[in-house]
Protein backbone atom coordinates (compact mmCIF):
# COMPACT_ATOMS: atom_id res chain seq x y z
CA UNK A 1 0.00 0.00 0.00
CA UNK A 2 1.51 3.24 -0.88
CA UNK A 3 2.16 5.28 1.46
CA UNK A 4 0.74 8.21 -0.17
CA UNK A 5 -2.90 6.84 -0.20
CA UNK A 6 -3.13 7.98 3.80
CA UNK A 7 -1.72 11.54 3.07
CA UNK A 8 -5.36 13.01 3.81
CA UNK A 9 -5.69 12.00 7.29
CA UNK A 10 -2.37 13.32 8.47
CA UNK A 11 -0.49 10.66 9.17
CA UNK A 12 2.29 10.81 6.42
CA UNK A 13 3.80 14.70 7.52
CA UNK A 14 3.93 13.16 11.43
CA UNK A 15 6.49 10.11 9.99
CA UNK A 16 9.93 11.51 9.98
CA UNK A 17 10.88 10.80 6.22
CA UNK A 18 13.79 8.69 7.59
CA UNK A 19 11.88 6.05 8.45
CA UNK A 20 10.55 5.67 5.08
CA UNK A 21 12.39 2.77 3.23
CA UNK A 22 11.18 2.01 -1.09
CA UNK A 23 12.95 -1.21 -0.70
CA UNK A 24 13.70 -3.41 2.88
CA UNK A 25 15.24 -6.35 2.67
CA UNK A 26 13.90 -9.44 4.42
CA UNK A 27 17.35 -10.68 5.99
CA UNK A 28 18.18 -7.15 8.26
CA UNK A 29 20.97 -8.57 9.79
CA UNK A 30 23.60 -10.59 7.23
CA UNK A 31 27.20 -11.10 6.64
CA UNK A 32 26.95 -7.11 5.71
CA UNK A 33 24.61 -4.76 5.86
CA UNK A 34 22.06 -4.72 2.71
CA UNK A 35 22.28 -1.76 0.73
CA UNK A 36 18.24 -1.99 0.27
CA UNK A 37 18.49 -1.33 3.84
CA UNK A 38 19.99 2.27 3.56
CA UNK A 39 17.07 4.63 2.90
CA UNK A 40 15.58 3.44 6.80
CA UNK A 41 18.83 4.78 8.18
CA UNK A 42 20.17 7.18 6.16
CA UNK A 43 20.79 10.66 7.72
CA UNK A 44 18.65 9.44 11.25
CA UNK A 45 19.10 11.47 14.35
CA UNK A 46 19.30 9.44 17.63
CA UNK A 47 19.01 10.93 20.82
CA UNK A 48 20.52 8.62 23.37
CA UNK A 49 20.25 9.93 26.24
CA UNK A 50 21.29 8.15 28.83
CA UNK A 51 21.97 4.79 26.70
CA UNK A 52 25.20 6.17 25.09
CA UNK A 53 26.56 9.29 25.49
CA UNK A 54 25.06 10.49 28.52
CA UNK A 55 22.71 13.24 26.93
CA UNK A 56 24.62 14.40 23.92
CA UNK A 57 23.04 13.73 20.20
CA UNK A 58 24.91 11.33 17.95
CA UNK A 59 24.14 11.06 14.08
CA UNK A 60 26.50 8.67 12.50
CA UNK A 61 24.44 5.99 10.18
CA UNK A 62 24.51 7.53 6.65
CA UNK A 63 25.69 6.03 3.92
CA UNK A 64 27.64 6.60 0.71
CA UNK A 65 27.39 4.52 -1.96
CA UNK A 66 29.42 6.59 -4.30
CA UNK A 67 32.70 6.72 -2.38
CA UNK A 68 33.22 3.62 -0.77
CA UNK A 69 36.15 4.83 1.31
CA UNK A 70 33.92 6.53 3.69
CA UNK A 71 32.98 3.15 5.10
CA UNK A 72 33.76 1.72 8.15
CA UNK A 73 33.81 -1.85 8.86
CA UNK A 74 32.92 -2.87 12.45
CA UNK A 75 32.92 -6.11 14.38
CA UNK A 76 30.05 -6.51 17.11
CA UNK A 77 29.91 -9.87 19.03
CA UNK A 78 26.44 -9.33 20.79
CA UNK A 79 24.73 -11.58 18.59
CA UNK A 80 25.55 -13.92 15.40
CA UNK A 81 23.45 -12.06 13.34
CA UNK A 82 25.43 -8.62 13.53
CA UNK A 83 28.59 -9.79 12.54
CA UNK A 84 29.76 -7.47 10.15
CA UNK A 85 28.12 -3.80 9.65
CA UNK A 86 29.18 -0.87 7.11
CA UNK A 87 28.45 2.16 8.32
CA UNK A 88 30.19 5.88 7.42
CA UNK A 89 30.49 8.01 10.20
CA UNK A 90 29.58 12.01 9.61
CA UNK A 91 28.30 13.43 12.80
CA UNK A 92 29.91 12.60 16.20
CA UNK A 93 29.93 14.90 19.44
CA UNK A 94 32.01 13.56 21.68
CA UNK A 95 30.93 13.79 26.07
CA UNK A 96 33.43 13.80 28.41
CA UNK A 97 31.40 11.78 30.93
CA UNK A 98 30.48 8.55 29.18
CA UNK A 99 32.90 7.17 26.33
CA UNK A 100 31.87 5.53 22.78
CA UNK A 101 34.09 4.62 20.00
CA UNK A 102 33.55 3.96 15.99
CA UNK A 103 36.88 2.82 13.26
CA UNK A 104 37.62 6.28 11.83
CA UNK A 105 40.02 6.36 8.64
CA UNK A 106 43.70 6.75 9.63
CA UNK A 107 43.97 10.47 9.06
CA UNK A 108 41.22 11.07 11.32
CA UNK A 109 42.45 8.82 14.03
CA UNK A 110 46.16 10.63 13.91
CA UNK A 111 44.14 13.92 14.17
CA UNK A 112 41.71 12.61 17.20
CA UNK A 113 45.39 11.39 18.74
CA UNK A 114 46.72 14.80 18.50
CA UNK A 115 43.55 16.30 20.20
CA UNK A 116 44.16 13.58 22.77
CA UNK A 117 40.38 12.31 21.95
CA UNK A 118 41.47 9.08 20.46
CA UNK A 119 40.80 6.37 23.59
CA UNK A 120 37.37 7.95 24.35
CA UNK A 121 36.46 7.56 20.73
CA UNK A 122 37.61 4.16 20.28
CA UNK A 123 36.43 2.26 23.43
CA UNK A 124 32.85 0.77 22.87
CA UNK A 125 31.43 0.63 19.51
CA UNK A 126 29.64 -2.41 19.76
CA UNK A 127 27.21 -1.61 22.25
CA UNK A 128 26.90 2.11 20.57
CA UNK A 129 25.79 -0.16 17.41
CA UNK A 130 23.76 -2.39 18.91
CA UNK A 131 21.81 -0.08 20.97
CA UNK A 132 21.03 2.65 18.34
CA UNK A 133 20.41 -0.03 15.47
CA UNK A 134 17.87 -1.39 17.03
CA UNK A 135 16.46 2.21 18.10
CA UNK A 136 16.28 3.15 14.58
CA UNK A 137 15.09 -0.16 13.48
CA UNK A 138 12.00 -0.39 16.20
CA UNK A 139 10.86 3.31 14.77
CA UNK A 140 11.18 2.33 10.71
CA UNK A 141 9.12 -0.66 11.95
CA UNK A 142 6.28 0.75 13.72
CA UNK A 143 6.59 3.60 11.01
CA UNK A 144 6.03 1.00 8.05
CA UNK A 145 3.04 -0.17 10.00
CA UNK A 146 1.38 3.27 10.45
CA UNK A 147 2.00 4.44 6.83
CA UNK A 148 0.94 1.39 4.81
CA UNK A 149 -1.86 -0.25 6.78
CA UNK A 150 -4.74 0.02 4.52
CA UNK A 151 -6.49 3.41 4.45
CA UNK A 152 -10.21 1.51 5.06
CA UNK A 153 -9.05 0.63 8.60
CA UNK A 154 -8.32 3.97 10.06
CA UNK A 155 -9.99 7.44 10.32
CA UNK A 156 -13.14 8.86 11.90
CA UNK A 157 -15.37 7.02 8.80
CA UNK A 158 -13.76 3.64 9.05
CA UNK A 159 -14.76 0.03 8.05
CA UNK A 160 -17.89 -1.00 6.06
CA UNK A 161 -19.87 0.63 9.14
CA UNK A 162 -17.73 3.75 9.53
CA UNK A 163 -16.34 3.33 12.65
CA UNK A 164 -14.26 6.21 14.14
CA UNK A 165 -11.35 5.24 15.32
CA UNK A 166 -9.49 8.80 15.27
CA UNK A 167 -7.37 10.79 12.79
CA UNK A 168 -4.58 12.99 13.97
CA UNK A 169 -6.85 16.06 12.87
CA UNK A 170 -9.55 14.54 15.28
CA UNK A 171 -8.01 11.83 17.42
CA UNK A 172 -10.63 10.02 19.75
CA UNK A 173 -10.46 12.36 23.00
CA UNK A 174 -9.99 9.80 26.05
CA UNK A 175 -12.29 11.18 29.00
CA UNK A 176 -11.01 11.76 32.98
CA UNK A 177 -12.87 9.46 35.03
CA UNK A 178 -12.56 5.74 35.65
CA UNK A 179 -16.07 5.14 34.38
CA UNK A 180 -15.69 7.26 31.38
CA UNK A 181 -12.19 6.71 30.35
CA UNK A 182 -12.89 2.85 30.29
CA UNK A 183 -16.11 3.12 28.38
CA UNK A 184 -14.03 5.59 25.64
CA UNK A 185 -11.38 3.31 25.23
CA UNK A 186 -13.28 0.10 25.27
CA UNK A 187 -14.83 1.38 22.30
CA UNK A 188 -11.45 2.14 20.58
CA UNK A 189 -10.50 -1.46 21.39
CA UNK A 190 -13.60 -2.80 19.79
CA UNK A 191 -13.50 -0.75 17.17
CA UNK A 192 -10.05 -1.84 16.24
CA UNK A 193 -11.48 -5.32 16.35
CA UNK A 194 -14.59 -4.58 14.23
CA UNK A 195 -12.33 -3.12 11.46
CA UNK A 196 -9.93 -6.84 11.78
CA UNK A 197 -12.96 -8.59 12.03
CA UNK A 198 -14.66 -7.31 8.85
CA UNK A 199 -11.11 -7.96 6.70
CA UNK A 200 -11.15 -11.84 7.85
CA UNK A 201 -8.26 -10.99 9.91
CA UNK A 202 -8.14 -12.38 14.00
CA UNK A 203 -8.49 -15.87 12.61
CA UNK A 204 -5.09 -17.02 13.34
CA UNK A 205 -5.41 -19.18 16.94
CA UNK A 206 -5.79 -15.41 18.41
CA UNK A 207 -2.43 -14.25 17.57
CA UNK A 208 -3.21 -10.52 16.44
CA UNK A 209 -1.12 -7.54 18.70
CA UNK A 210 -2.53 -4.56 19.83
CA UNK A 211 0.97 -2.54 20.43
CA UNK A 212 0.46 0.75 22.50
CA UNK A 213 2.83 3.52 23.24
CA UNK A 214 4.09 3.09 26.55
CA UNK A 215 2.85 6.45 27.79
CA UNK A 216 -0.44 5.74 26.78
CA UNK A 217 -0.87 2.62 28.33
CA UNK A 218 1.02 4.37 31.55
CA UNK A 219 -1.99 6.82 31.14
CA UNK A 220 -4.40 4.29 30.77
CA UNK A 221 -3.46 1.66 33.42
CA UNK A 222 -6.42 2.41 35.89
CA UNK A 223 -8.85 2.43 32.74
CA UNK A 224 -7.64 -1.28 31.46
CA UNK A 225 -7.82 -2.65 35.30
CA UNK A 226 -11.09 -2.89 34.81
CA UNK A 227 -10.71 -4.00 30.96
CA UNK A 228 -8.83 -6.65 31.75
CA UNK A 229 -10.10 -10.11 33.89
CA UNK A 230 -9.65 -9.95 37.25
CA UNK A 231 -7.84 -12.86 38.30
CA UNK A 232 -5.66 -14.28 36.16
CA UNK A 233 -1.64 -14.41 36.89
CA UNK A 234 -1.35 -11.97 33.85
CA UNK A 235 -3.70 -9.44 35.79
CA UNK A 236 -2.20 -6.03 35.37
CA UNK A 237 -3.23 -5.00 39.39
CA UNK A 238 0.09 -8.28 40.07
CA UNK A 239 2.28 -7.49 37.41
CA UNK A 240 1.91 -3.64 36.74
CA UNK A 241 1.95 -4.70 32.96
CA UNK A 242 -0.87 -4.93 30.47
CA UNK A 243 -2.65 -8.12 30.46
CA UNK A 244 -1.69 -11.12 28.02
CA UNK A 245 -4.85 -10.71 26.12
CA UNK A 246 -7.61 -7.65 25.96
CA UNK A 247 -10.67 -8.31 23.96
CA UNK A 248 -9.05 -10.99 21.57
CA UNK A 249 -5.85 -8.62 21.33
CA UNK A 250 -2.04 -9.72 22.76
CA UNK A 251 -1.46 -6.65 23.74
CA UNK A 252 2.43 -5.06 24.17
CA UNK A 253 3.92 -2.30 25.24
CA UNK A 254 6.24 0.24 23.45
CA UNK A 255 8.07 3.34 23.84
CA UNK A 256 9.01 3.96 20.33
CA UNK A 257 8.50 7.77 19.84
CA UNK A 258 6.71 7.38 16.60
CA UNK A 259 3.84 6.18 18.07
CA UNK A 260 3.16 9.72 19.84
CA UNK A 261 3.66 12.99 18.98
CA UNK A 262 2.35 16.57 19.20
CA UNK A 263 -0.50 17.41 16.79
CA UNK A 264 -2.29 20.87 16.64
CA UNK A 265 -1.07 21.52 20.49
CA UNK A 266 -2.76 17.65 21.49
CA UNK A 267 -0.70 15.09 22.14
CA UNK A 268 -1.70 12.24 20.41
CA UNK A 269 -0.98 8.82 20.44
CA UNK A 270 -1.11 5.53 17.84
CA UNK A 271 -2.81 2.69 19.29
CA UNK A 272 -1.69 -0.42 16.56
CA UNK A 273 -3.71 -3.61 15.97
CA UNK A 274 -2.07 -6.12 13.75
CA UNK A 275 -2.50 -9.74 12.74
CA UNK A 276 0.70 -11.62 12.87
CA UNK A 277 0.79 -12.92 10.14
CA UNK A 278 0.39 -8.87 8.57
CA UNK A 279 3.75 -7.83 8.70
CA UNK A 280 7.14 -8.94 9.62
CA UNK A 281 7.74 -6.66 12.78
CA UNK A 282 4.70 -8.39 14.11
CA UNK A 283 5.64 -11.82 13.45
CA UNK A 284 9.13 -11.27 14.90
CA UNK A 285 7.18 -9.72 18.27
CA UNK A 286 5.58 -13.64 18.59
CA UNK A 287 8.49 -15.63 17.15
CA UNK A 288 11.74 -14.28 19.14
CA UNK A 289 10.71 -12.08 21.57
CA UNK A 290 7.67 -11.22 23.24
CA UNK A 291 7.65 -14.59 25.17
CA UNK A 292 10.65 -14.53 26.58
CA UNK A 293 9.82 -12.00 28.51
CA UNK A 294 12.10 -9.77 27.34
CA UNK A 295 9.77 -6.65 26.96
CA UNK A 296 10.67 -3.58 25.14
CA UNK A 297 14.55 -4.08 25.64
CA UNK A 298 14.47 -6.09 21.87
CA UNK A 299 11.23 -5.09 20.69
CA UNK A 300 11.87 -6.85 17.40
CA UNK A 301 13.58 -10.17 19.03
CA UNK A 302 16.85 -11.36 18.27
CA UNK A 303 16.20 -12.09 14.57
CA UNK A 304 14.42 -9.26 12.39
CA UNK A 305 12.12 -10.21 9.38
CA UNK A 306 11.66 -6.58 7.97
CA UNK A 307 8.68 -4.22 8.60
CA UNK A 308 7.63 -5.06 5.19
CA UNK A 309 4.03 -5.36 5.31
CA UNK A 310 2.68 -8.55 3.27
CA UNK A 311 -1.44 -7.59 4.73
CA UNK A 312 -2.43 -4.45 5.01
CA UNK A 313 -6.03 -4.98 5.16
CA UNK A 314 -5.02 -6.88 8.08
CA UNK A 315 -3.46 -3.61 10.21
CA UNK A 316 -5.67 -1.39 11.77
CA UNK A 317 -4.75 2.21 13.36
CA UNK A 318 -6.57 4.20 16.14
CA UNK A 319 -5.43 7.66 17.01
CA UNK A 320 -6.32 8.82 20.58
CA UNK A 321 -5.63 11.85 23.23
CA UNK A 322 -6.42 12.36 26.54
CA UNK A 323 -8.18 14.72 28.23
């Protein structure tokens, strides 16, 4: 589904254009990095934080096909799969309190020796690869989702029975109140289902996600205690997490900033319902992650499929606020 075909309800100008990709490979991580790969990563910002370089920005995954010099061959040993990346570093600010390191050409490494930056800057490049890979990665994924689900199962006039499930223009406004909140968002949640429902999706021994924000869920913790069954080990009132399962949805945590943003001074959130078998991301989530308890650490599990999307009719998108 082109990604164009959702312009109208807003969606496409809230998507940082980095995430877009015309061409992802289905093998992310191989003996070297797929050049179909590039246009998810090229020119991304990360802001680590507190992850890497203790609250300076680092943007250092571009790449240049045309001169070939620029690239910089690094070995990671976290896991098989990221044996060998090419990356060419252009942006690096350097913090004096926490240390990182990438391969730099020689020149550059003679002139980081004379500035007596050279150990900081080549200490710990695989975990600086590992952890903002699979930043980058979890956004492009969630990203795909949003921008190529099919346009019939989002919007205020969705579904054969024009269902509103929200539009960034109009998001569905979550209510105060424990009564009210539930009853707003148990319609959202239905909703979502209707629209699966109606495209023959759910019909895959129940395995269909319903991926929030992590904020959002935060925000709506006292609203799904009373969504979800009281007694089971999975009850969110013992383990402070959503339930396994909320009206025929897994439903999973996330807090991958695409999925909330600031829209017309609101700040709205994407509430994702997918069947597993609809895209990669979401098949990864139930094949090498999810249940090993692992949480949002390795949202997309220790092997990555691609967020190509093989179903859109089977990916449906709410868009919700709260009051």
């Amino acid at each position: 589904m082109a990604k164009e075909n959702i312009d109208g309800l807003g969606h496409r100008r809230l998507v940082p254009d980095q995430l877009y990709a015309d061409k992802v490979s289905h093998q992310i991580f191989d003996r070297n990095y797929d050049e179909a790969l590039t246009p998810n990563i090229a020119n991304a910002e990360a802001d680590f934080e507190n992850n890497l370089v203790y609250g300076d920005t680092v943007t250092f995954i571009t790449r240049d096909l045309e001169d070939t010099t620029l690239f910089q061959e690094t070995q990671g040993n976290e896991e098989p799969e990221t044996d060998t990346i090419e990356l060419c570093s252009t942006t690096i600010k350097l913090c004096a309190h926490r240390k990182f390191k990438i391969k730099v050409p020689y020149h550059e490494l003679r002139k980081l020796e004379h500035e007596g930056l050279a150990t900081p800057y080549l200490e710990t490049v695989e975990r600086t690869l590992e952890q903002s890979l699979k930043l980058m990665w979890d956004e492009s994924h969630l990203a795909h989702m949003l921008v190529q689900a099919d346009p019939l199962n989002m919007g205020n006039n969705a579904g054969e029975a024009g269902v509103n499930v929200g539009s960034p223009d109009n998001p569905i406004v979550i209510p105060q109140g424990m009564a009210a909140g539930a009853e707003k968002l148990e319609e959202v949640i239905t909703s979502l289902q209707l629209l699966l429902v109606q495209q023959n999706a759910m019909s895959f021994g129940g395995d269909t996600a319903l991926i929030l924000p992590a904020l959002a869920a935060s925000r709506a913790m006292p609203i799904l205690r009373d969504l979800n069954q009281c007694c089971s080990e999975n009850n969110i009132r013992i383990t402070g997490q959503l339930g396994k399962t909320l009206y025929g949805f897994d439903a999973f945590q996330t807090n991958r900033r695409v999925l909330s943003t600031v829209h017309n001074g609101k700040k709205i959130y994407y509430l994702i319902a997918a069947d597993k078998n609809a895209s990669g991301f979401v098949s990864d989530i139930y094949n090498f992650k999810w249940w090993e308890g692992k949480f949002d650490t390795y949202l997309v599990g220790e092997e990555t499929h691609g967020s190509y999307v093989v179903q859109p009719q089977h990916i449906a998108v709410a868009c919700v606020t709260f009051a």
